[in-house]
N, C-alpha and C. Protein backbone atom coordinates (compact mmCIF):
# COMPACT_ATOMS: atom_id res chain seq x y z
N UNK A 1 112.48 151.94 118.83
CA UNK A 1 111.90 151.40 117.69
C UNK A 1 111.67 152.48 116.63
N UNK A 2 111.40 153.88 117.01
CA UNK A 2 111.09 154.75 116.22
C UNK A 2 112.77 155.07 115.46
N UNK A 3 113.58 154.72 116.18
CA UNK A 3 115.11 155.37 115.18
C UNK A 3 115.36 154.09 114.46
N UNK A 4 115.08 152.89 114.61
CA UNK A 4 115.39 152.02 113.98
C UNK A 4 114.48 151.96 112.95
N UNK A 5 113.36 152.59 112.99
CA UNK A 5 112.01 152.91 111.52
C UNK A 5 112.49 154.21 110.91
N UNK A 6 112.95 154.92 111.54
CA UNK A 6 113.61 156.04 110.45
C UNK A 6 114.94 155.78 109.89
N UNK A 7 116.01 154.81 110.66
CA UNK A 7 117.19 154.84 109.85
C UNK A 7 116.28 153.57 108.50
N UNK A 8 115.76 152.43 108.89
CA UNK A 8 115.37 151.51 107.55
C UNK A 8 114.47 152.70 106.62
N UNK A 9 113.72 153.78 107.13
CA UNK A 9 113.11 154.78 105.69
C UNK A 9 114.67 155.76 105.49
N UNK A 10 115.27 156.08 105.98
CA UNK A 10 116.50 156.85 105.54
C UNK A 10 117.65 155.85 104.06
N UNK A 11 117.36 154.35 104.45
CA UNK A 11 118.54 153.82 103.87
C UNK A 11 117.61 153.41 102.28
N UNK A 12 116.16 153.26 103.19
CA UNK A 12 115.29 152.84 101.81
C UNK A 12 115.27 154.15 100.68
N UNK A 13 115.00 155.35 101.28
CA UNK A 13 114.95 156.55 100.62
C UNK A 13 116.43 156.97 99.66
N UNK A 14 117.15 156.43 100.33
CA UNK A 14 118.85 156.70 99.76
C UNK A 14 118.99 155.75 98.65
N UNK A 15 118.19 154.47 98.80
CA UNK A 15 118.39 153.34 97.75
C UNK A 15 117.70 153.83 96.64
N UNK A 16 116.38 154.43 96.71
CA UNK A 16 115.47 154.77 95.64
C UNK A 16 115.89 156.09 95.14
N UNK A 17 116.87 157.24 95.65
CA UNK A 17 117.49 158.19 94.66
C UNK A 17 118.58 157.45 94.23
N UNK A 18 119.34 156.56 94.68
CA UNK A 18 120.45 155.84 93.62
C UNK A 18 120.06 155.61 92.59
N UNK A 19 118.89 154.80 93.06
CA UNK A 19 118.07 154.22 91.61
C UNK A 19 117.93 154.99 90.90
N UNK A 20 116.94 155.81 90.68
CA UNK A 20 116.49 156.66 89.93
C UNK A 20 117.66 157.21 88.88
N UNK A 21 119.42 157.72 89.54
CA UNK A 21 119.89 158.13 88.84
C UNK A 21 120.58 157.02 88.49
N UNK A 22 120.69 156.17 88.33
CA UNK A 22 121.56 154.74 87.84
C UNK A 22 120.68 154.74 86.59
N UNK A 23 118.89 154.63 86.93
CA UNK A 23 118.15 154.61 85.88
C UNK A 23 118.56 155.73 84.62
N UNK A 24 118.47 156.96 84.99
CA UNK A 24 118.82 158.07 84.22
C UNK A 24 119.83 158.08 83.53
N UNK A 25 120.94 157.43 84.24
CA UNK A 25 122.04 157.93 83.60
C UNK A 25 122.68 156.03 82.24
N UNK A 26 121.74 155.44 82.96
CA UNK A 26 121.58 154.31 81.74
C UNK A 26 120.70 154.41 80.56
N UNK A 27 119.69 155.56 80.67
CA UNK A 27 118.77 155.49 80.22
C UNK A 27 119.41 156.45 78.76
N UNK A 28 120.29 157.57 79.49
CA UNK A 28 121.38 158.44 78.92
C UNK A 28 122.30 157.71 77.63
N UNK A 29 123.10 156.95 78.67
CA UNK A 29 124.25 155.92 77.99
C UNK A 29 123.50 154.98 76.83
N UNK A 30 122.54 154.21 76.46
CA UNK A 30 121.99 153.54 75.67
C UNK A 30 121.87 154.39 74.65
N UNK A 31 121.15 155.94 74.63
CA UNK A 31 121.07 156.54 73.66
C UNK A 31 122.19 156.86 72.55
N UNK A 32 123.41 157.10 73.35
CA UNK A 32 124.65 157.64 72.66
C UNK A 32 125.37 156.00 72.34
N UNK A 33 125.20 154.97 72.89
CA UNK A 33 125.91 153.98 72.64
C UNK A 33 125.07 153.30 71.30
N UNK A 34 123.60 153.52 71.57
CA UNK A 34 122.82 153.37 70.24
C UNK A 34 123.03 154.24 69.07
N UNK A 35 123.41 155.52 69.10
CA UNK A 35 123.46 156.66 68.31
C UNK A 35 125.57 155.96 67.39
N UNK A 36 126.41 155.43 68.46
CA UNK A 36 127.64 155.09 68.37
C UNK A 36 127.65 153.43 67.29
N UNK A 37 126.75 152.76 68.20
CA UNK A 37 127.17 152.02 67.59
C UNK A 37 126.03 151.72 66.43
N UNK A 38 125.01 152.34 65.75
CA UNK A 38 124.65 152.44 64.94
C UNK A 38 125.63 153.11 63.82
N UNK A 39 126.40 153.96 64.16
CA UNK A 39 127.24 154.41 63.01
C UNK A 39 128.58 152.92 62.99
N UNK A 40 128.70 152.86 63.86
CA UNK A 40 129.34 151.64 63.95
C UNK A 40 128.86 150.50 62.86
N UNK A 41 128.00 150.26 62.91
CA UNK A 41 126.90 149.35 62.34
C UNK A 41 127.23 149.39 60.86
N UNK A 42 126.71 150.57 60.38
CA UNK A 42 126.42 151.09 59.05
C UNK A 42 127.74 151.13 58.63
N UNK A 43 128.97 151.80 59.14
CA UNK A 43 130.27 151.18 58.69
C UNK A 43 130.80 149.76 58.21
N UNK A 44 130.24 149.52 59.21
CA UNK A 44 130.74 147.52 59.13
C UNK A 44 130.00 146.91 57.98
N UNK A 45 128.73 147.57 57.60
CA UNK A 45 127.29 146.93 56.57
C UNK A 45 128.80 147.69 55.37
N UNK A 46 128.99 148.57 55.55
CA UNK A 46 129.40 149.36 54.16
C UNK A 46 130.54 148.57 54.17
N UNK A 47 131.39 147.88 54.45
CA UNK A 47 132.73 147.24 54.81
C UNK A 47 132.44 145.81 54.27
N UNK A 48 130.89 145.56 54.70
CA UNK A 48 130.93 144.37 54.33
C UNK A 48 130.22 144.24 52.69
N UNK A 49 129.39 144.64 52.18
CA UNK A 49 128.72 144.86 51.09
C UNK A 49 130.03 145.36 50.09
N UNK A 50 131.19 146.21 50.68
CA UNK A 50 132.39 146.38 49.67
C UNK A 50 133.37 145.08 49.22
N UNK A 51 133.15 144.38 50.38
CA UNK A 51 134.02 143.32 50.50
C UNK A 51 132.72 141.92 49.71
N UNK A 52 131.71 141.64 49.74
CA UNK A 52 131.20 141.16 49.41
C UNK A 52 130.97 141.37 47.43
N UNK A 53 130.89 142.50 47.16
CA UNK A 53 130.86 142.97 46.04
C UNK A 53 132.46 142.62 45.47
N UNK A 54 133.68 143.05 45.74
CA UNK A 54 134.90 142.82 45.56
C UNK A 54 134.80 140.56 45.03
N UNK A 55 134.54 140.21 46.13
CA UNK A 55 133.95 138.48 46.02
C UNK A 55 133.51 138.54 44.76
N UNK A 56 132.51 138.87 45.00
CA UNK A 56 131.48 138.46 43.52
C UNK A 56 131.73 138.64 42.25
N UNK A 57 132.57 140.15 42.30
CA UNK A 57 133.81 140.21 40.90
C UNK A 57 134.83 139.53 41.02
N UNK A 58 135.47 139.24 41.81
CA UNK A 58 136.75 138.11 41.95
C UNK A 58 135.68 136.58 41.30
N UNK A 59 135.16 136.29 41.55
CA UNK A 59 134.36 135.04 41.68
C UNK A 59 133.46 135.31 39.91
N UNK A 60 133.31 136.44 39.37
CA UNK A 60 132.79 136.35 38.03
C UNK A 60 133.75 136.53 37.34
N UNK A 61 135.03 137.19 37.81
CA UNK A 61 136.07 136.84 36.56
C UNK A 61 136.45 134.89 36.53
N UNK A 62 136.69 134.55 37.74
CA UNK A 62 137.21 133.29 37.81
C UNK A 62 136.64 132.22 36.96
N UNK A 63 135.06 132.50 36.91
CA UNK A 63 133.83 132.12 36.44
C UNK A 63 133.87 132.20 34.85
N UNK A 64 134.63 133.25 34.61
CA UNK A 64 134.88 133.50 33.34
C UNK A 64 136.10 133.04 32.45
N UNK A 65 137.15 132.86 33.42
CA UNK A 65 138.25 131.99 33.31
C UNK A 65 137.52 130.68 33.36
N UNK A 66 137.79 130.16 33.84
CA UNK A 66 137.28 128.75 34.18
C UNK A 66 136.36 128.42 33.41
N UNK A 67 137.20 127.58 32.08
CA UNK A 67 136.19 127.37 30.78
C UNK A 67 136.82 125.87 31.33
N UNK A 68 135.94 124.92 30.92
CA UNK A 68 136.36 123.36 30.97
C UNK A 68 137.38 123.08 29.92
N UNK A 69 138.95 122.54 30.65
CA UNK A 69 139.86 122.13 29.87
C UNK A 69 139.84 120.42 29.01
N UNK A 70 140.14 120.35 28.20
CA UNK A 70 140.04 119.06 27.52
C UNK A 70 141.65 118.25 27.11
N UNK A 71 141.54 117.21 27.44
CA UNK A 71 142.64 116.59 27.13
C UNK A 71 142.95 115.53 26.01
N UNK A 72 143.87 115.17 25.19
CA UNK A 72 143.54 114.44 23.55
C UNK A 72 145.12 113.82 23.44
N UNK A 73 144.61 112.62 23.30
CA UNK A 73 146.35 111.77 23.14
C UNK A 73 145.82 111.38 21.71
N UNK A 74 146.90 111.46 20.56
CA UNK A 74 146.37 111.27 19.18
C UNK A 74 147.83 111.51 18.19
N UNK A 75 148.05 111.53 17.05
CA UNK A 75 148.73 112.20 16.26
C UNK A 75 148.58 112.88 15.66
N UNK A 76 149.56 113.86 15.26
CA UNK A 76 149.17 115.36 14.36
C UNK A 76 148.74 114.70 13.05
N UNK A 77 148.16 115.23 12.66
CA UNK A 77 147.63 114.80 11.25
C UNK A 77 148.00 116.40 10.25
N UNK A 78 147.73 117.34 10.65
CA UNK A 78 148.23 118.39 9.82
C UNK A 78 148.33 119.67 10.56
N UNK A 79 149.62 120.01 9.91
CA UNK A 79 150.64 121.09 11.02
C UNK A 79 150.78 122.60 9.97
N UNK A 80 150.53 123.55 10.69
CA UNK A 80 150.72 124.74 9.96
C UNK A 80 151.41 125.58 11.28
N UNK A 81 153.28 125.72 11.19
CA UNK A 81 153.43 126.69 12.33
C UNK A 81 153.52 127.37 11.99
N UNK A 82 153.52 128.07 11.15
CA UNK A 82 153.52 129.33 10.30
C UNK A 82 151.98 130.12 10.88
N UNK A 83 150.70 129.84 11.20
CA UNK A 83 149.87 130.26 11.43
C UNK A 83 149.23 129.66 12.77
N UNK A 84 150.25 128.91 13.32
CA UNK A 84 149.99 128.50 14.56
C UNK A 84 149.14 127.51 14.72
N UNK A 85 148.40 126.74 13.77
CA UNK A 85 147.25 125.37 13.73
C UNK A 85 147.92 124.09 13.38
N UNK A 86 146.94 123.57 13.96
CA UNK A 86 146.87 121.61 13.88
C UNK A 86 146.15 121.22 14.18
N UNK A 87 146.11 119.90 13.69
CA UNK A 87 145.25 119.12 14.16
C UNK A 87 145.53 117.67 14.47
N UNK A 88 144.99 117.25 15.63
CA UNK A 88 145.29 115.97 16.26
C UNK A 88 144.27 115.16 15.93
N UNK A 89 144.71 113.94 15.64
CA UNK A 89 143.06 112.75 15.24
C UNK A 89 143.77 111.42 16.68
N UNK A 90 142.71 111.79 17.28
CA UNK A 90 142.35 110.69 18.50
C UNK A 90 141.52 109.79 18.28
N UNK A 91 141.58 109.17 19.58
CA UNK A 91 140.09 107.79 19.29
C UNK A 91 138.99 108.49 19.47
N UNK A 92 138.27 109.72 19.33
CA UNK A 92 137.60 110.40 19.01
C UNK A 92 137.07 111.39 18.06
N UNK A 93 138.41 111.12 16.80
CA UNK A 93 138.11 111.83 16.03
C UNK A 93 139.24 113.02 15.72
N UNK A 94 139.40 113.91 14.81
CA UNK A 94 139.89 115.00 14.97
C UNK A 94 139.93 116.03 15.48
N UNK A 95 140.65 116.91 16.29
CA UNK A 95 140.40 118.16 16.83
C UNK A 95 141.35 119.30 16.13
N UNK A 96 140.77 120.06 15.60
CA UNK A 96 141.84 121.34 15.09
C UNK A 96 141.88 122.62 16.12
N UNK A 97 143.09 123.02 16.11
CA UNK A 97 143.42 123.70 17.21
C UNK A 97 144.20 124.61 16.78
N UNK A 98 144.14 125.67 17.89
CA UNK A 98 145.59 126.63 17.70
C UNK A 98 146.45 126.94 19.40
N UNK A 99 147.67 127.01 18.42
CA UNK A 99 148.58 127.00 20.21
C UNK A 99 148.66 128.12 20.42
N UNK A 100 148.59 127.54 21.45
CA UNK A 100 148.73 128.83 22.65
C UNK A 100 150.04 129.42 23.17
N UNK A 101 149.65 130.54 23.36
CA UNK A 101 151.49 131.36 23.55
C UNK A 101 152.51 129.93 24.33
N UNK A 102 152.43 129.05 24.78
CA UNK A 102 153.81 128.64 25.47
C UNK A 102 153.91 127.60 24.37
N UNK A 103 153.12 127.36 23.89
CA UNK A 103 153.11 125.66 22.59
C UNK A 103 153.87 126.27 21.53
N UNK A 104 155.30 125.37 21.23
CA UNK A 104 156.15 125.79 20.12
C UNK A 104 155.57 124.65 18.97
N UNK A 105 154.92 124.79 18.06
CA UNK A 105 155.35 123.82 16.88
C UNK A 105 156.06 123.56 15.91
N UNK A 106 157.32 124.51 16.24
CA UNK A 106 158.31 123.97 15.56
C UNK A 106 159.17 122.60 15.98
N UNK A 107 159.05 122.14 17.23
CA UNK A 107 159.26 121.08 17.61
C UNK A 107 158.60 120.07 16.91
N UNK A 108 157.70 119.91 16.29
CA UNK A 108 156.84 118.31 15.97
C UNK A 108 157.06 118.54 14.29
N UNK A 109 156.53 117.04 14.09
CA UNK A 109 156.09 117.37 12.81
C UNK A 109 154.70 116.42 12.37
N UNK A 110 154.75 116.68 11.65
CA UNK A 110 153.15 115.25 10.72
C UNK A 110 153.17 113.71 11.33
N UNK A 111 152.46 113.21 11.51
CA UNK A 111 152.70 112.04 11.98
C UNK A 111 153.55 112.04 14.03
N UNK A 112 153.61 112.69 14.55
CA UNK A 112 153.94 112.64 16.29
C UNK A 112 153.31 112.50 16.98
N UNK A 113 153.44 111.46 17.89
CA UNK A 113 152.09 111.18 19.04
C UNK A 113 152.63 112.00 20.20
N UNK A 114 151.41 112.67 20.12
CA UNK A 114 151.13 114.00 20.90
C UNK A 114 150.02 113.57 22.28
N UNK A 115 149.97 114.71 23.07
CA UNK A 115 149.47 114.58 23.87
C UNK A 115 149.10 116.12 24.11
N UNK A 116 147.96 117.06 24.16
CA UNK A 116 147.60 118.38 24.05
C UNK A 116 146.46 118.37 25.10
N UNK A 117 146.94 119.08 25.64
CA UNK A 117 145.55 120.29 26.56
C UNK A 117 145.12 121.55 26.35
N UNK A 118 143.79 121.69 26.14
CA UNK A 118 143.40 122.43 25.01
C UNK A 118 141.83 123.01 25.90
N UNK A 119 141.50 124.23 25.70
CA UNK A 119 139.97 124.70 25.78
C UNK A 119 140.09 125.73 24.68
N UNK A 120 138.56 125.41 24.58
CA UNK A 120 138.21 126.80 23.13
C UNK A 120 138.98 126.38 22.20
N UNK A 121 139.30 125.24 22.07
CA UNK A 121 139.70 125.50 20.42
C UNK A 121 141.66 125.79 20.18
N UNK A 122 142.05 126.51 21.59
CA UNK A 122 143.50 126.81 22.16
C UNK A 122 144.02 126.07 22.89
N UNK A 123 145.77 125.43 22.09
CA UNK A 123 145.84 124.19 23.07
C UNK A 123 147.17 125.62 24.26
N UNK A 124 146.98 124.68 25.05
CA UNK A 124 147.32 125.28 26.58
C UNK A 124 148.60 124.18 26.66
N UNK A 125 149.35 123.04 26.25
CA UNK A 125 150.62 122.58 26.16
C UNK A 125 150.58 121.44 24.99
N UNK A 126 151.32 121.37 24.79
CA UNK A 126 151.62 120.15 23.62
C UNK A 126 153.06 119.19 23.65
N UNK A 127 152.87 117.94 24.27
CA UNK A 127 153.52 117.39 24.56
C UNK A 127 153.42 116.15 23.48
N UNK A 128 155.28 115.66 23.14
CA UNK A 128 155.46 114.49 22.16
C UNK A 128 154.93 113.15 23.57
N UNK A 129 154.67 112.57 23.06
CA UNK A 129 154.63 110.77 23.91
C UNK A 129 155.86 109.95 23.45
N UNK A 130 156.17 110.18 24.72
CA UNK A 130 157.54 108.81 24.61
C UNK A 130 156.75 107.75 24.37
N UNK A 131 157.58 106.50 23.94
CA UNK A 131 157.44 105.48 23.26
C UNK A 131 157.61 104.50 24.57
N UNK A 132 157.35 103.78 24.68
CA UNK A 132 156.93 102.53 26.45
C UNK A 132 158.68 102.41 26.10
N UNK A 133 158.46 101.74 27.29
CA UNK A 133 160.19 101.25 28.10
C UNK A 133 160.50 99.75 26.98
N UNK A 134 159.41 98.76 26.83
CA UNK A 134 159.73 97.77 26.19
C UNK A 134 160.10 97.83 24.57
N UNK A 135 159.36 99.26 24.17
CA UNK A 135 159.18 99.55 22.76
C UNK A 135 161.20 100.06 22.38
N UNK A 136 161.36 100.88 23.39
CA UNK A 136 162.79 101.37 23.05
C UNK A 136 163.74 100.42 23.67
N UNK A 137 163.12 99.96 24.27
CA UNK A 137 164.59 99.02 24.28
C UNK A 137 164.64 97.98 22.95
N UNK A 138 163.42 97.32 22.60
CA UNK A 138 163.42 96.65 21.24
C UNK A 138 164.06 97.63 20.06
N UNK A 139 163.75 98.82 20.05
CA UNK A 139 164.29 99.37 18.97
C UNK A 139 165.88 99.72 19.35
N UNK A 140 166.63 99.80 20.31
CA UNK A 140 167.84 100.19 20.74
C UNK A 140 168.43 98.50 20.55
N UNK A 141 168.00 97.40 20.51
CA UNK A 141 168.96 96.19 20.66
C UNK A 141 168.45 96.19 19.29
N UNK A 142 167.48 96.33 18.41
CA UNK A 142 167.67 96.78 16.63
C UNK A 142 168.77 97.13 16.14
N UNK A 143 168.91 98.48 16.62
CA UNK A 143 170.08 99.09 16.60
C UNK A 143 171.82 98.94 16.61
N UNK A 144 171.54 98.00 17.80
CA UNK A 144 173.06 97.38 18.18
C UNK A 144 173.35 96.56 17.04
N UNK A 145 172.20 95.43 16.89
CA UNK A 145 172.49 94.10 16.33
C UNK A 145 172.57 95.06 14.92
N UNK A 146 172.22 95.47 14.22
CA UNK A 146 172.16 96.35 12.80
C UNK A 146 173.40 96.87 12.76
N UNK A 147 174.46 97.64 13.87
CA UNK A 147 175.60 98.06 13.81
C UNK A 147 176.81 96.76 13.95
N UNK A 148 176.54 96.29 14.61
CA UNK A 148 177.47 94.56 14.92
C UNK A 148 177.39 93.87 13.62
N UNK A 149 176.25 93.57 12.66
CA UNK A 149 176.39 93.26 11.71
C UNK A 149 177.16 94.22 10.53
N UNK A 150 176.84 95.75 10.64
CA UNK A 150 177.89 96.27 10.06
C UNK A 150 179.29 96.41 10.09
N UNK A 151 179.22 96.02 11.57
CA UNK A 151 180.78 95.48 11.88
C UNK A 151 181.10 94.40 11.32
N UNK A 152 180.38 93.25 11.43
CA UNK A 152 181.22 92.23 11.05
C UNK A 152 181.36 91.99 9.54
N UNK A 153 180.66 92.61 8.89
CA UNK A 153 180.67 92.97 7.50
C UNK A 153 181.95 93.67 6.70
N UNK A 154 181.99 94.37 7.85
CA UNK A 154 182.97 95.42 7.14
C UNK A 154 184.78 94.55 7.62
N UNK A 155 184.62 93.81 8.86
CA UNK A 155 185.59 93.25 9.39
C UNK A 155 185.54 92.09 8.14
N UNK A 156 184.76 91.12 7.84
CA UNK A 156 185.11 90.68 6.27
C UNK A 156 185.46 90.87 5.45
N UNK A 157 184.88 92.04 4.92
CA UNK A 157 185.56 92.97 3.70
C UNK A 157 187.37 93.27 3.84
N UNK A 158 187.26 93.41 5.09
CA UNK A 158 188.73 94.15 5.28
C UNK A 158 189.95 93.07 5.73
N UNK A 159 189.56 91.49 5.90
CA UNK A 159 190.39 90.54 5.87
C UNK A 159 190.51 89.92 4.69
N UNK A 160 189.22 89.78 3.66
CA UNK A 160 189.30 89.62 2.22
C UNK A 160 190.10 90.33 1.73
N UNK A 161 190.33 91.72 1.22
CA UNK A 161 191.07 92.95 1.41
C UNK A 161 192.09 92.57 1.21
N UNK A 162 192.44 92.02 2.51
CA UNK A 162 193.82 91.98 3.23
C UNK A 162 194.72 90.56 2.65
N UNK A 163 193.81 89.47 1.89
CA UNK A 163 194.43 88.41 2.11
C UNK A 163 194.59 88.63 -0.09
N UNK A 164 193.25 89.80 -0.53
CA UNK A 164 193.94 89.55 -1.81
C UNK A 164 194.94 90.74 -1.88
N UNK A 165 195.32 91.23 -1.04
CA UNK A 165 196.62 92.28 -1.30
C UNK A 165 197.93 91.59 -0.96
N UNK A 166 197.66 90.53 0.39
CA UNK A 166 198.47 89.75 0.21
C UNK A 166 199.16 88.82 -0.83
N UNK A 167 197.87 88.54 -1.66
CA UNK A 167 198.05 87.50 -2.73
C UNK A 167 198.76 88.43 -3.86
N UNK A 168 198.79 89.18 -4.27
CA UNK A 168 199.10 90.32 -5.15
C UNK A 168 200.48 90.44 -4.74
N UNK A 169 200.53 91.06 -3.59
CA UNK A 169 202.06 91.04 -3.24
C UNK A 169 203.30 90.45 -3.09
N UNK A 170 202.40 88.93 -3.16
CA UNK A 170 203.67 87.90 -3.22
C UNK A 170 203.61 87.10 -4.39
N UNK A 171 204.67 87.22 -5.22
CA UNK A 171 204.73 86.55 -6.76
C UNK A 171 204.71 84.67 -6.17
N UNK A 172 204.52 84.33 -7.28
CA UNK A 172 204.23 82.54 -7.20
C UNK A 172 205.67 82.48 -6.70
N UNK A 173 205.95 82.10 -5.65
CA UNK A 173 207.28 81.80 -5.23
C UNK A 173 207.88 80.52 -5.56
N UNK A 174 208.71 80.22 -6.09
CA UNK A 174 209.64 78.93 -6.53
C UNK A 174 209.84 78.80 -5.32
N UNK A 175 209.87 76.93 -5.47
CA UNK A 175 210.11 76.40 -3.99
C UNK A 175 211.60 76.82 -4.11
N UNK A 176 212.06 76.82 -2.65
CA UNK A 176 213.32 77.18 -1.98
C UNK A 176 214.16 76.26 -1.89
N UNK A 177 215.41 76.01 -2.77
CA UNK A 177 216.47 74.50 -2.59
C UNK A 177 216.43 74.36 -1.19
N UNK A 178 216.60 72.83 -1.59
CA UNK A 178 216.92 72.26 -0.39
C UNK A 178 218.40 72.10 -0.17
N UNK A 179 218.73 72.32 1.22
CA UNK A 179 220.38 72.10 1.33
C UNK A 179 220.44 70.35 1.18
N UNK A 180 221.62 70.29 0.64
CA UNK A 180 222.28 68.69 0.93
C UNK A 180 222.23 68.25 2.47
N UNK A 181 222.06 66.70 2.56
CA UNK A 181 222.05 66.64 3.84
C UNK A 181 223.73 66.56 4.15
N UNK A 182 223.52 66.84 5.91
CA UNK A 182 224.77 67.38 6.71
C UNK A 182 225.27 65.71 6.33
N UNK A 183 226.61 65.55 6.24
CA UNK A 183 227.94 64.46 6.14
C UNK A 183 227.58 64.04 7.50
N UNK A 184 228.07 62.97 8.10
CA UNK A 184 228.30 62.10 9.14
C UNK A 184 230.04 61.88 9.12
């Protein structure tokens, strides 16, 4: 009984110097892993506060871009491309404007139903408005029937034409003798 009470204080005594240095040498490791990853830390804060700051200027220019665009279906009422202005009168009234680098106004003129997107005062495109599907086709069978009548006009003229040049050309003709009738 006495070797079986000294090997359980031998294995207990062996457990409690493990300990001790397991303790020590964790007690060790925390310091330098605290000392590590505190610089760790303060990197990542500086990484992130750069990257956060970078945001916030990305996000105040955008802020600064990002003026509310306006849109205006109307006709030009008065055109200056020479100095780059116009102005459109909508069901709201007039807006005077100036184009913007891609807007040509040499394309339009006084009186064009337009269609413009515009902030500040700068239109940003300027588009003519086609005319509806029912509107051009009424004006295209205008068209036809307006040319068909010039046709058939001119096809009058030119059989009238034709019948007093005829008449001109042939003198009052004396009737043509008649032969004797044939003998039996």
């Amino acid at each position: 009984m006495k070797k079986i009470f000294a090997v359980v204080m031998a294995v207990a005594f062996v457990f409690t110097v493990a300990g001790f240095a397991v303790a020590a040498e964790k007690a060790a490791a925390p310091a330098a892993a605290k000392a590590a990853t505190s610089a760790e830390k303060s990197a990542v804060s500086a990484e992130k506060s750069a990257v956060s700051a970078e945001k916030s200027a990305t996000e105040a220019k955008k802020s600064a871009k990002k003026v509310k665009s306006h849109q205006i279906t109307g006709t030009v009422e008065a055109l200056d491309a020479a100095a780059g202005t116009f102005t459109v009168k909508g069901k709201k009234g007039n807006v005077d404007l100036k184009a913007g680098e891609k807007v040509k106004l040499g394309d339009f003129k006084v009186g064009d139903k337009v269609v413009v997107k515009y902030a500040e005062g700068t239109a940003s495109s300027l588009k003519a408005v086609k005319a509806p599907k029912a509107a051009k086709a009424a004006k295209k069978s205008a068209v036809k029937a307006e040319k068909s009548a010039d046709a058939a006009e001119k096809s009058a003229d030119a059989a009238a034409k034709s019948a007093a040049d005829a008449k001109k050309a042939a003198p009052a003709a004396a009737p043509a003798p008649m032969a004797p009738p044939a003998k039996k």
